[in-house]
N, C-alpha and C. Protein backbone atom coordinates (compact mmCIF):
# COMPACT_ATOMS: atom_id res chain seq x y z
N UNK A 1 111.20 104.76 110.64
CA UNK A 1 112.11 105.30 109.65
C UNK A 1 111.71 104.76 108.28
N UNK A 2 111.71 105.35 107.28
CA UNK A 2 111.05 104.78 106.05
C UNK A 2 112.39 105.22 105.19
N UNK A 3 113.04 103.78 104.55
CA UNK A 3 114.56 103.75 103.74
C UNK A 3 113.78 104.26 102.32
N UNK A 4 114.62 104.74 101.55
CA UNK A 4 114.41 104.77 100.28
C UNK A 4 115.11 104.16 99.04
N UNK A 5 114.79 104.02 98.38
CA UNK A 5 115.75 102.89 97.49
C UNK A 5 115.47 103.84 95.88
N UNK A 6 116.34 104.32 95.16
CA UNK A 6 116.50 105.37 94.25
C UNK A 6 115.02 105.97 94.27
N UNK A 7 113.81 106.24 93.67
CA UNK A 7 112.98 107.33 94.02
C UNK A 7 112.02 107.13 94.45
N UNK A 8 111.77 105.35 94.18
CA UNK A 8 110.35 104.91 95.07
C UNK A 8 110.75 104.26 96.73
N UNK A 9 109.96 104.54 97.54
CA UNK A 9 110.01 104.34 99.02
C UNK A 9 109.83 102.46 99.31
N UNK A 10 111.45 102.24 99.80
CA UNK A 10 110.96 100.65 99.96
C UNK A 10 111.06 100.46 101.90
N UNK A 11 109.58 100.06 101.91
CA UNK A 11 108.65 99.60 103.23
C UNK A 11 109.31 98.26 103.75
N UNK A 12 109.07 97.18 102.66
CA UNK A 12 109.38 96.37 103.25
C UNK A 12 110.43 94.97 102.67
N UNK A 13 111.11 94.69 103.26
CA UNK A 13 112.19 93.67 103.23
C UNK A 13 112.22 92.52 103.40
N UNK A 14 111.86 91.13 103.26
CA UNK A 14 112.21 90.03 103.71
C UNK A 14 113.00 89.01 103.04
N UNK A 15 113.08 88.21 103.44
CA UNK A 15 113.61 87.13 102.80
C UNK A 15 112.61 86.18 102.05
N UNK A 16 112.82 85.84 101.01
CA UNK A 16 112.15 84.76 99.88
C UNK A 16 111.67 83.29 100.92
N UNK A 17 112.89 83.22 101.57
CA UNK A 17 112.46 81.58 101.92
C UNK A 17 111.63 81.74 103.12
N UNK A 18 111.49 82.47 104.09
CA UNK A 18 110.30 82.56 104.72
C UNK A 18 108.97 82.84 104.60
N UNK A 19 109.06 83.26 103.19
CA UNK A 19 107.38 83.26 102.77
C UNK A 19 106.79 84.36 103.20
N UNK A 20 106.65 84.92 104.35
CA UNK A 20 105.99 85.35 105.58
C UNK A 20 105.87 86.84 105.46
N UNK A 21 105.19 87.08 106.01
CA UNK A 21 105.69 89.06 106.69
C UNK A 21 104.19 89.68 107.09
N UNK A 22 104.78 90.21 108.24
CA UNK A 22 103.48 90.90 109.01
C UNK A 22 103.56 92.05 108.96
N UNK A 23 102.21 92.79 108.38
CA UNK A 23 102.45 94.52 108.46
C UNK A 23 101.02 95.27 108.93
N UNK A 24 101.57 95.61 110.14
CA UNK A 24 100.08 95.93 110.89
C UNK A 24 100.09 97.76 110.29
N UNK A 25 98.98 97.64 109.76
CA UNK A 25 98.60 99.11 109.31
C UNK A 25 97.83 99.84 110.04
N UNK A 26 97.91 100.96 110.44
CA UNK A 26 96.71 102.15 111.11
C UNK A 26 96.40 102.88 110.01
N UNK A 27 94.70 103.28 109.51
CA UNK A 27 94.43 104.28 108.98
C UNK A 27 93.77 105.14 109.70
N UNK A 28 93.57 106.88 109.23
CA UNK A 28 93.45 107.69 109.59
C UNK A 28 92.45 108.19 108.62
N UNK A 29 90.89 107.67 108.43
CA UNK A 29 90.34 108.79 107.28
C UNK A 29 90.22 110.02 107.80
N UNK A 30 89.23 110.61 106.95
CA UNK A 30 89.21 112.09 106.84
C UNK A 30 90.47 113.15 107.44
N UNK A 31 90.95 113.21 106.58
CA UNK A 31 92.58 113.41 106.92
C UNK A 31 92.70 114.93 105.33
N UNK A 32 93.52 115.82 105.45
CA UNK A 32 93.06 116.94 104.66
C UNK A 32 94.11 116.35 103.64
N UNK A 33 95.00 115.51 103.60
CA UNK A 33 95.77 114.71 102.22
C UNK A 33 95.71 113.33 102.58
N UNK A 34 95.97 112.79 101.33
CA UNK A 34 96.47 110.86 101.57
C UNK A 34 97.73 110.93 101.55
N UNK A 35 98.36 110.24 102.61
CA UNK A 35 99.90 110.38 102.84
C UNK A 35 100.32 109.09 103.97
N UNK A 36 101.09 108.84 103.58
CA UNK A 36 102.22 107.91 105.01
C UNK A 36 102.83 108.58 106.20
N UNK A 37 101.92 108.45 107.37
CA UNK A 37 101.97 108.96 108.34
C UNK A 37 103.43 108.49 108.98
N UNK A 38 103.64 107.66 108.95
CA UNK A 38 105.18 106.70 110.02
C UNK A 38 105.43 105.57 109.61
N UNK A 39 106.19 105.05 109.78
CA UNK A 39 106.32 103.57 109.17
C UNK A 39 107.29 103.00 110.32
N UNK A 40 107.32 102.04 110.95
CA UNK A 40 108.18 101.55 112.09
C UNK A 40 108.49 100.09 111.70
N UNK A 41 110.11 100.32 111.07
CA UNK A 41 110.59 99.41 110.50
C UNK A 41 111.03 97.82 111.16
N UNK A 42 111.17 98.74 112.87
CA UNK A 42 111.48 97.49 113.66
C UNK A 42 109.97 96.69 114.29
N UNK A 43 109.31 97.18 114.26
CA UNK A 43 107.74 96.82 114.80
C UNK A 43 106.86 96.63 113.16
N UNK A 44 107.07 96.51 112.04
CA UNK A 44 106.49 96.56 111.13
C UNK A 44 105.22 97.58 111.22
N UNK A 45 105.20 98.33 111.62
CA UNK A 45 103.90 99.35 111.75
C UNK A 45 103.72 100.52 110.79
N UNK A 46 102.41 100.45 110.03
CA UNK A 46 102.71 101.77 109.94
C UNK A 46 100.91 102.48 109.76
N UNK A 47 101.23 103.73 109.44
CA UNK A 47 100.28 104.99 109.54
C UNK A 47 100.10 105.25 108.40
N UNK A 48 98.93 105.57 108.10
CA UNK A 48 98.52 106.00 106.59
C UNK A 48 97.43 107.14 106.98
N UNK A 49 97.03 108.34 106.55
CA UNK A 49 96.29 109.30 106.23
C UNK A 49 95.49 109.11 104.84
N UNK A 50 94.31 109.09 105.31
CA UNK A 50 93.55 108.92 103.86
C UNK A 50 92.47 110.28 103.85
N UNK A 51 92.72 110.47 102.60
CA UNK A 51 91.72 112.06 102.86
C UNK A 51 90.34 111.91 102.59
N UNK A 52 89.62 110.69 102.15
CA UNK A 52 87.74 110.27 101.95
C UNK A 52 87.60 109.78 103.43
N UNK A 53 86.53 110.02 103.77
CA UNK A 53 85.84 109.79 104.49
C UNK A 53 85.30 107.89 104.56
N UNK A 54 85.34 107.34 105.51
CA UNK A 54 84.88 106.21 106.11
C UNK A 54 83.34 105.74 105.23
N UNK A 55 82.84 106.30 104.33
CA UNK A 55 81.16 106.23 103.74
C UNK A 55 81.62 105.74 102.72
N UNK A 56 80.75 104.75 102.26
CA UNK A 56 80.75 103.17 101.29
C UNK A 56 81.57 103.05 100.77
N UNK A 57 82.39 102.77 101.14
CA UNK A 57 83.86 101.95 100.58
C UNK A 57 84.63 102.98 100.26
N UNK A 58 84.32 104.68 100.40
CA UNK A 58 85.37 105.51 99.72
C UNK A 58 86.64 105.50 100.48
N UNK A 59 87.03 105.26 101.52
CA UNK A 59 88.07 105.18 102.21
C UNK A 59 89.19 104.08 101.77
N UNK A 60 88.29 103.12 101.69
CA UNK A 60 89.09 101.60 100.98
C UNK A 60 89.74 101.56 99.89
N UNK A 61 88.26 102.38 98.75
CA UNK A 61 89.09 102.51 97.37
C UNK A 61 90.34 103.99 97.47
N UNK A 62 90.25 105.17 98.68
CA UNK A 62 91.37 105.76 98.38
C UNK A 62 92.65 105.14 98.68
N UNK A 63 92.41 104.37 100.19
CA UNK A 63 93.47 103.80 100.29
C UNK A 63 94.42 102.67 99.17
N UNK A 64 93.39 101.56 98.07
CA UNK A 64 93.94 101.02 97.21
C UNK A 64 94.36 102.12 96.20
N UNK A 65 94.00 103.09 95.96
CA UNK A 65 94.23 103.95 94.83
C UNK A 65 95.86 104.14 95.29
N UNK A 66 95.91 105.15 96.38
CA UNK A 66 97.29 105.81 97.14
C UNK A 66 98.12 104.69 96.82
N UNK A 67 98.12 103.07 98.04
CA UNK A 67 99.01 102.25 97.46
C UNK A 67 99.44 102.35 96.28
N UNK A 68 98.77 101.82 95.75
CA UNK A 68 99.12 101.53 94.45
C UNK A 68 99.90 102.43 93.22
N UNK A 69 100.13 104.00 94.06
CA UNK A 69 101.28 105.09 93.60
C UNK A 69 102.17 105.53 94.08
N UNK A 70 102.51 104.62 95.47
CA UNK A 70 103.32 104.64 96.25
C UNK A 70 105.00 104.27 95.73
């Protein structure tokens, strides 16, 4: 389930004094958009669709690009 918090999408939650947080990601290149496939709030999991292809780093830099307009 992915909560939303007024128009940007909030993933994830913790508390300050634990420091901590685990977020196991799956990507999906060559995918026909970049998008957030699922997000599993109780398992911290989630799915990402990236639309470059796996070849020299283009997958990596779409995926930092996407984050980062999330």
């Amino acid at each position: 389930m992915i909560r939303y918090l007024s128009n940007k999408p909030t993933f994830l939650q913790f508390s300050s004094v634990d420091k901590m947080f685990k977020l196991s990601v799956n990507i999906h290149p060559n995918s026909k958009t970049s998008s957030i496939e699922s997000f599993d709030d109780k398992n911290n999991e989630m799915s990402i669709k990236i639309s470059e292809a796996p070849v020299d780093g283009k997958a990596n830099k779409e995926l930092i690009d996407f984050l980062s307009n999330v």
